[in-house]
C-alpha atoms as a PDB file:
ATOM      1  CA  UNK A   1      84.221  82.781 122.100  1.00  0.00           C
ATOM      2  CA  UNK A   2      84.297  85.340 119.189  1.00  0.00           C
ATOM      3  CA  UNK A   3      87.995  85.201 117.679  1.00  0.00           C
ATOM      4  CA  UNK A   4      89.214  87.427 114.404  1.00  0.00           C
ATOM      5  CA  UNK A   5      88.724  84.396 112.061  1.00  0.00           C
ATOM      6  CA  UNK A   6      84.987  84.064 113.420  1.00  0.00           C
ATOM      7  CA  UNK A   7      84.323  87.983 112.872  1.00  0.00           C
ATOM      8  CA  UNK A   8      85.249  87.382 109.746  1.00  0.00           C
ATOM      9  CA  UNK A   9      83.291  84.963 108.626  1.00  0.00           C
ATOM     10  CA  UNK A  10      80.876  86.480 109.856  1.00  0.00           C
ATOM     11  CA  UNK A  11      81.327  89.616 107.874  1.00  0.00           C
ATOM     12  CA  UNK A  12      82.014  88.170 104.774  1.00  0.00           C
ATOM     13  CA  UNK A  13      78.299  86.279 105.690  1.00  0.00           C
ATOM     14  CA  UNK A  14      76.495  89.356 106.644  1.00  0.00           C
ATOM     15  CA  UNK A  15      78.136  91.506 103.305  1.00  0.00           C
ATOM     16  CA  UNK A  16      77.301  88.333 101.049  1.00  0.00           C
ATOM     17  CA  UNK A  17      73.345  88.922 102.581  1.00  0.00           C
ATOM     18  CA  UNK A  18      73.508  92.597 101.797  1.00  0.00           C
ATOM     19  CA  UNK A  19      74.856  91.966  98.085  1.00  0.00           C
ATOM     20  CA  UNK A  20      78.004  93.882  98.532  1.00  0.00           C
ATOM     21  CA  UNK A  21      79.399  92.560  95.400  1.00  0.00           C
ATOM     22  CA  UNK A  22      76.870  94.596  93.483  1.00  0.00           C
ATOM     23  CA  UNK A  23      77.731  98.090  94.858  1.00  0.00           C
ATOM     24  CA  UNK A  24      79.359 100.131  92.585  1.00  0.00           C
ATOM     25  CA  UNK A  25      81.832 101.219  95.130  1.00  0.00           C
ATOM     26  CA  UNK A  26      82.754  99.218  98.300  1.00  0.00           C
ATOM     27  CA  UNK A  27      85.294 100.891 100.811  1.00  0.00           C
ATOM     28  CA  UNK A  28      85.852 100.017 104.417  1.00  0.00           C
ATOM     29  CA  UNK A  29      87.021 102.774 106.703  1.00  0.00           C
ATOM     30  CA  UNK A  30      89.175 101.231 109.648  1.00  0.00           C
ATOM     31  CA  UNK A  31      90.530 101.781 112.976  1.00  0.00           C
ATOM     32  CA  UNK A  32      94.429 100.835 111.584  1.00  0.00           C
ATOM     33  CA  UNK A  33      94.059  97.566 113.261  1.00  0.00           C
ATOM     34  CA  UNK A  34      96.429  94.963 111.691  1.00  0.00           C
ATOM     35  CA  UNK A  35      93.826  91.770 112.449  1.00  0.00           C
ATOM     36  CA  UNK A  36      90.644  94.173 111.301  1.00  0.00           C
ATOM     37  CA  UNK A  37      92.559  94.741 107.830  1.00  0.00           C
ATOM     38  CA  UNK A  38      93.689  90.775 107.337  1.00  0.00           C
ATOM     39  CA  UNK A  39      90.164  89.621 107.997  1.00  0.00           C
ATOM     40  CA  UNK A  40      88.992  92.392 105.824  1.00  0.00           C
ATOM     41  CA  UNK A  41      91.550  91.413 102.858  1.00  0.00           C
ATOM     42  CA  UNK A  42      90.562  87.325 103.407  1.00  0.00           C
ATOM     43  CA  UNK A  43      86.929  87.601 103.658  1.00  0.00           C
ATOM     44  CA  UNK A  44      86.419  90.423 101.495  1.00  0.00           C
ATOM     45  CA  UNK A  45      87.668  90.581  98.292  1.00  0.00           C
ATOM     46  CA  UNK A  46      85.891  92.609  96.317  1.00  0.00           C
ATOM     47  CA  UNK A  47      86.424  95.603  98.916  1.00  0.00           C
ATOM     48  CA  UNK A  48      87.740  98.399  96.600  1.00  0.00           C
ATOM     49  CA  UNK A  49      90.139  99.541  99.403  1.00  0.00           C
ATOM     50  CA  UNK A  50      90.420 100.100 102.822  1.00  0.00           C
ATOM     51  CA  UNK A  51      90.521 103.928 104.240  1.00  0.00           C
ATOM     52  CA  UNK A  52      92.477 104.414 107.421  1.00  0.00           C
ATOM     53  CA  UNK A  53      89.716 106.419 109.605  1.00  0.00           C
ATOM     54  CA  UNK A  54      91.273 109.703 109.917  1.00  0.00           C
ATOM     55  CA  UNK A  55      90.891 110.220 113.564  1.00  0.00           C
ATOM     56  CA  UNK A  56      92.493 106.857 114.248  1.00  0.00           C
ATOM     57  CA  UNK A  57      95.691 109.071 112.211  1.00  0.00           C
ATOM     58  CA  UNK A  58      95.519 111.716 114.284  1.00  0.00           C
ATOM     59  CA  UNK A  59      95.066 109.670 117.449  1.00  0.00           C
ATOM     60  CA  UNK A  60      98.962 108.366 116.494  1.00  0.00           C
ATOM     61  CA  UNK A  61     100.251 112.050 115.378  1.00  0.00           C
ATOM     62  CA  UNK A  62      98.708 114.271 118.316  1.00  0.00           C
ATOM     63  CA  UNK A  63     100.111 111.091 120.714  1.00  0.00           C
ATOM     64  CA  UNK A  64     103.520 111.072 119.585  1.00  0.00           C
ATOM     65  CA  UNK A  65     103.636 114.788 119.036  1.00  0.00           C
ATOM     66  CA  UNK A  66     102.621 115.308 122.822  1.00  0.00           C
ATOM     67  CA  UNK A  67     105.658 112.850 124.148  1.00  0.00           C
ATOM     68  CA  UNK A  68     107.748 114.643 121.585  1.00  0.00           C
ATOM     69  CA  UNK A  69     107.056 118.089 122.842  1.00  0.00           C
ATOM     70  CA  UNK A  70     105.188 118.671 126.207  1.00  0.00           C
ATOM     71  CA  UNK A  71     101.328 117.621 126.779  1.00  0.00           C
ATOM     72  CA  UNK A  72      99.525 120.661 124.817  1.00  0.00           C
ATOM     73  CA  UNK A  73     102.170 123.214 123.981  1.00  0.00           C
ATOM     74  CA  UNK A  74     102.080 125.672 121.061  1.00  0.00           C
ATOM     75  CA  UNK A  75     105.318 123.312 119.855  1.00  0.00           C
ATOM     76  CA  UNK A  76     102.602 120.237 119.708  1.00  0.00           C
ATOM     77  CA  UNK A  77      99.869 122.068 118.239  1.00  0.00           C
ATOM     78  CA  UNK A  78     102.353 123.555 115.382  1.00  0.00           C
ATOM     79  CA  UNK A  79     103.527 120.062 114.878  1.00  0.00           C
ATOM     80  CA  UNK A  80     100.620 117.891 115.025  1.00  0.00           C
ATOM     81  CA  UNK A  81      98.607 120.655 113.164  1.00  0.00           C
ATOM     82  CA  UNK A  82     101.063 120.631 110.057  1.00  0.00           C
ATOM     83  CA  UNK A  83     101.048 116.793 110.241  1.00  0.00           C
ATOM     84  CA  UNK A  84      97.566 116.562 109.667  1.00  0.00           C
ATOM     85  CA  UNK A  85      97.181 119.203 107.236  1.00  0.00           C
ATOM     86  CA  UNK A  86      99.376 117.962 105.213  1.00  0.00           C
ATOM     87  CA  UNK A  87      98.075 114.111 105.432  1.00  0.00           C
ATOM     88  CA  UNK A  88      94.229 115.317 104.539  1.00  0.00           C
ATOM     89  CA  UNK A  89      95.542 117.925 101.636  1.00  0.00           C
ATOM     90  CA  UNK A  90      99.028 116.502 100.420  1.00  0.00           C
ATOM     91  CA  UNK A  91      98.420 112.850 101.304  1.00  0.00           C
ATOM     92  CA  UNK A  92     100.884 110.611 103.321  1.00  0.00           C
ATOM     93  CA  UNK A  93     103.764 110.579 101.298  1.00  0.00           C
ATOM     94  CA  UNK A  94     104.439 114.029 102.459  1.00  0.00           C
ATOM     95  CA  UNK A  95     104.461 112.901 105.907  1.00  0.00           C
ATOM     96  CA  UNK A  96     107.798 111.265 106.049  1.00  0.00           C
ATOM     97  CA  UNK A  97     109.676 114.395 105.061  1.00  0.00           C
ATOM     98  CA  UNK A  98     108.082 116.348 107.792  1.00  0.00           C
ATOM     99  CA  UNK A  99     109.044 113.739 110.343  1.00  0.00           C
ATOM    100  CA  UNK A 100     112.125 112.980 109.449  1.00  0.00           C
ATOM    101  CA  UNK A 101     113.233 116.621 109.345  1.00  0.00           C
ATOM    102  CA  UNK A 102     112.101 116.459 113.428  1.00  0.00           C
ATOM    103  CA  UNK A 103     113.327 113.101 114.026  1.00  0.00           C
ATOM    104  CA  UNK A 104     116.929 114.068 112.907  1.00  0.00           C
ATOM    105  CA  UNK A 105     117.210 116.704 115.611  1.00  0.00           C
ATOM    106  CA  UNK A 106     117.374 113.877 118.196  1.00  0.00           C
ATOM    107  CA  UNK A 107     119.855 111.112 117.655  1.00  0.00           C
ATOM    108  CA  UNK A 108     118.536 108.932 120.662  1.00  0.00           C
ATOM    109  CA  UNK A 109     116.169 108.862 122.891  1.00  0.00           C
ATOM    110  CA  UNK A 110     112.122 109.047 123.819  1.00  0.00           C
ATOM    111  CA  UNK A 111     111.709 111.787 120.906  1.00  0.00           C
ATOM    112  CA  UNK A 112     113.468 109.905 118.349  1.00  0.00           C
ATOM    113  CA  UNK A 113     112.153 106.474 119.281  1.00  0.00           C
ATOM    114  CA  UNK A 114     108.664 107.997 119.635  1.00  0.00           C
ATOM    115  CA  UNK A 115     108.988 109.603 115.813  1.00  0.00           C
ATOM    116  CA  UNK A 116     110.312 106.326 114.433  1.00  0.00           C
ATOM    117  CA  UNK A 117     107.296 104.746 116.198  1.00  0.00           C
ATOM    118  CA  UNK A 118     105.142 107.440 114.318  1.00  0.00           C
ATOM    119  CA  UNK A 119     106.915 106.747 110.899  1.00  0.00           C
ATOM    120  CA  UNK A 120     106.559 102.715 110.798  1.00  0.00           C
ATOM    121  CA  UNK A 121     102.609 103.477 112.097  1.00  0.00           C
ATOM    122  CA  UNK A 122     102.323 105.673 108.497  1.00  0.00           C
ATOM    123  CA  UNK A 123     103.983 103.386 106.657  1.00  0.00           C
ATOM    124  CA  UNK A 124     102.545 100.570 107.376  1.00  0.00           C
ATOM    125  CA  UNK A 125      99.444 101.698 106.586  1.00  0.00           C
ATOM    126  CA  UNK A 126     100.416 104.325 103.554  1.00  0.00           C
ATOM    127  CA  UNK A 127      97.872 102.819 100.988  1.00  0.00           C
ATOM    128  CA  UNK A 128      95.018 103.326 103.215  1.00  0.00           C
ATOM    129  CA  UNK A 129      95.872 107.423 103.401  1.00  0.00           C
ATOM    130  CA  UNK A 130      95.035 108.685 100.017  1.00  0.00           C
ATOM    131  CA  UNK A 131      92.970 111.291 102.050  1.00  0.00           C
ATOM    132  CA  UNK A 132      92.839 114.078  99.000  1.00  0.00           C
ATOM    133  CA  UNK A 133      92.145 111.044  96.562  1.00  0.00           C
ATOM    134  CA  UNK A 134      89.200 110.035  98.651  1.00  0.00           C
ATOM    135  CA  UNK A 135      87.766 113.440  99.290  1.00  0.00           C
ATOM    136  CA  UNK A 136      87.925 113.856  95.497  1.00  0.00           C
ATOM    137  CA  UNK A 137      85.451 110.734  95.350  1.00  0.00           C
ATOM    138  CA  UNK A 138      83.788 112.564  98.087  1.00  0.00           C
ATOM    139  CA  UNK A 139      84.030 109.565 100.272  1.00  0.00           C
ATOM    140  CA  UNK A 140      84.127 109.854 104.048  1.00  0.00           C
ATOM    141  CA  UNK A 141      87.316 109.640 105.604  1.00  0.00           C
ATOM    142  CA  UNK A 142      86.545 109.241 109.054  1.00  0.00           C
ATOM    143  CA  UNK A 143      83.845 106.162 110.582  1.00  0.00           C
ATOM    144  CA  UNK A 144      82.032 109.146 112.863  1.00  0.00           C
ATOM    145  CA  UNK A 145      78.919 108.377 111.286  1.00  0.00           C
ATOM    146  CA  UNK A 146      79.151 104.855 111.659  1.00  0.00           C
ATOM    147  CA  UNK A 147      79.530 105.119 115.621  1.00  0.00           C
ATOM    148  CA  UNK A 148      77.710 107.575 115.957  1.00  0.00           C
ATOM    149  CA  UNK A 149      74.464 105.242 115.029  1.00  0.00           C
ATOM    150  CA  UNK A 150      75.877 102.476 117.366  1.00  0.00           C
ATOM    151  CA  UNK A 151      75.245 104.900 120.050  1.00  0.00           C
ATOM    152  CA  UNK A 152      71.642 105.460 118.375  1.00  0.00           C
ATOM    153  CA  UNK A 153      71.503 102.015 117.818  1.00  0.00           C
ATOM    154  CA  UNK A 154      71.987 101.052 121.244  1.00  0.00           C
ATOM    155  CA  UNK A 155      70.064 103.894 123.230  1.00  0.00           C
ATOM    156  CA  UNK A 156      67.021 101.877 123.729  1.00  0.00           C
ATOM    157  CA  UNK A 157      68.855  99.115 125.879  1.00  0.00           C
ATOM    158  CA  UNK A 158      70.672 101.771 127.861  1.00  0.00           C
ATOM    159  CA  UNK A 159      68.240 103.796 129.180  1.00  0.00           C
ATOM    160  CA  UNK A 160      67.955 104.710 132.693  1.00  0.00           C
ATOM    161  CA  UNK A 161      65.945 102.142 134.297  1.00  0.00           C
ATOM    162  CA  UNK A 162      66.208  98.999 131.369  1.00  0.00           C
ATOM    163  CA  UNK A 163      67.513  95.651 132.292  1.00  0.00           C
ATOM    164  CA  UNK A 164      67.730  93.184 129.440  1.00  0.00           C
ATOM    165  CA  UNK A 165      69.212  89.331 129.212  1.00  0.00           C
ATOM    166  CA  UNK A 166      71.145  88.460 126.346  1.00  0.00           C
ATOM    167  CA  UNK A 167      68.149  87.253 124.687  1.00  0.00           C
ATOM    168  CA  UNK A 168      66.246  89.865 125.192  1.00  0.00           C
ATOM    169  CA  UNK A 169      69.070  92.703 123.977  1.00  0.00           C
ATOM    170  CA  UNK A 170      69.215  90.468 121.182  1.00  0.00           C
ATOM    171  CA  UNK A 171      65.666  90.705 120.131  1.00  0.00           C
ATOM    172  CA  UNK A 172      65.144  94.562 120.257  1.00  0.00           C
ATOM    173  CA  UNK A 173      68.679  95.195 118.835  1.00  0.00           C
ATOM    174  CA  UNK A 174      67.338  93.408 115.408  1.00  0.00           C
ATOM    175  CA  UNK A 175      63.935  94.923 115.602  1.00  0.00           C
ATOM    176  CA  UNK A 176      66.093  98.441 116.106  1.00  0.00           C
ATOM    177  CA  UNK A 177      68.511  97.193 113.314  1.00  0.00           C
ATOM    178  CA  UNK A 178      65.196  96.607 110.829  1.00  0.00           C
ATOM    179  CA  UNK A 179      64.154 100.084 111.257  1.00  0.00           C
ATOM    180  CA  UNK A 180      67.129 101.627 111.112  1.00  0.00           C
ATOM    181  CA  UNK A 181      68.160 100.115 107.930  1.00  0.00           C
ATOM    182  CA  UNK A 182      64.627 100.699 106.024  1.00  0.00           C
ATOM    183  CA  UNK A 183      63.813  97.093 105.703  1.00  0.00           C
ATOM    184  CA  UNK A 184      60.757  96.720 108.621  1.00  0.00           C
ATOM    185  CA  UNK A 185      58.139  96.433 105.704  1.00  0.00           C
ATOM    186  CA  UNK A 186      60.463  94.617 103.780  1.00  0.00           C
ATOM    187  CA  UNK A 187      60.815  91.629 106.696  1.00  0.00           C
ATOM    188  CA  UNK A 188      57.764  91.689 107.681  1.00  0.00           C
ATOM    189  CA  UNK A 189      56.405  91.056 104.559  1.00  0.00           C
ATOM    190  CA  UNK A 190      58.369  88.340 103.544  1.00  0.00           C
ATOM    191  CA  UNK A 191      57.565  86.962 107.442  1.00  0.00           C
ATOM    192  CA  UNK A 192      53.199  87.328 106.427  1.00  0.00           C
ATOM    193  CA  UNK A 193      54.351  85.459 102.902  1.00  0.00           C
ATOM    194  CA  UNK A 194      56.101  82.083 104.981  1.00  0.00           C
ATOM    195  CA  UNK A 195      53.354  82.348 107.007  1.00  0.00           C
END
């Protein structure tokens, strides 16, 4: 059975492979995932920081601003809209102001607990949401590229018509992972040198 502390060994394994301590810059982008950021933090240390995936923000702020006012409204698109804008241009610490000024409107309740919910999600997680710092250093801010090559990644076993054991899936996912990461010559190389 795979548990957090195993995933994380075997990350820190798999990064120590790749040489991640000699990247110039090394940034994570993560779901907001309390266990994902520990085992990040513990076996990875020389991560420069740890970017909340922007989506994953949104996910929290278009949630809370639909119980707040009405699935799909104008009221949630004004709300959720401003939220956002100002996380991605302002930064976070903008955020609380914004809430707050809702929150204070209801002094129980689903709205209130729902935007005090929203508040301790952001905070929590405030030094991963330097969104305007990270765009300066043109990094990504969202991991849409990342699973969007899982899907790629995994086409080839789900295919109409493929049936594969776990040894099998395990076999053409690391031949698909080779190519896919420009080291096929590389391996087999070193495979025709052991040889």
């Amino acid at each position: 059975m795979v548990t957090h502390q195993v995933l994380g060994r075997l990350v820190r394994r798999e990064a120590s492979r790749l040489g991640i301590g000699s990247a110039d810059e090394k940034v994570a982008i993560v779901d907001g995932a309390e266990w994902i950021a520990k085992q990040l933090n513990s076996n990875l240390p020389v991560l420069d920081i740890l970017i909340l995936d922007f989506y994953h923000l949104s996910e929290h702020i278009w949630l809370a601003s639909n119980k707040c006012f009405g699935q799909d409204t104008e009221a949630v698109k004004q709300f959720a809209g401003t939220l956002l804008h100002l996380a991605k241009h302002d930064g976070v610490g903008s955020l609380p102001g914004a809430v707050e000024s809702e929150r204070k409107k209801y002094r129980r309740g689903i709205k209130r607990k729902t935007l005090n919910e929203l508040m301790g999600y952001i905070g929590h997680r405030a030094s991963m949401c330097d969104y305007p710092g990270y765009r300066n250093k043109g990094w990504q801010l969202g991991s849409g590229p990342t699973e969007a090559m899982c899907k790629v990644l995994t086409y080839r076993l789900k295919g109409a018509g493929m049936r594969w054991d776990k040894y099998g899936a395990d076999a053409i996912m690391a031949l698909i992972a080779l190519r896919q990461s420009n080291t096929w010559e590389s391996y087999w190389e070193g495979r025709k040198r052991a040889a």
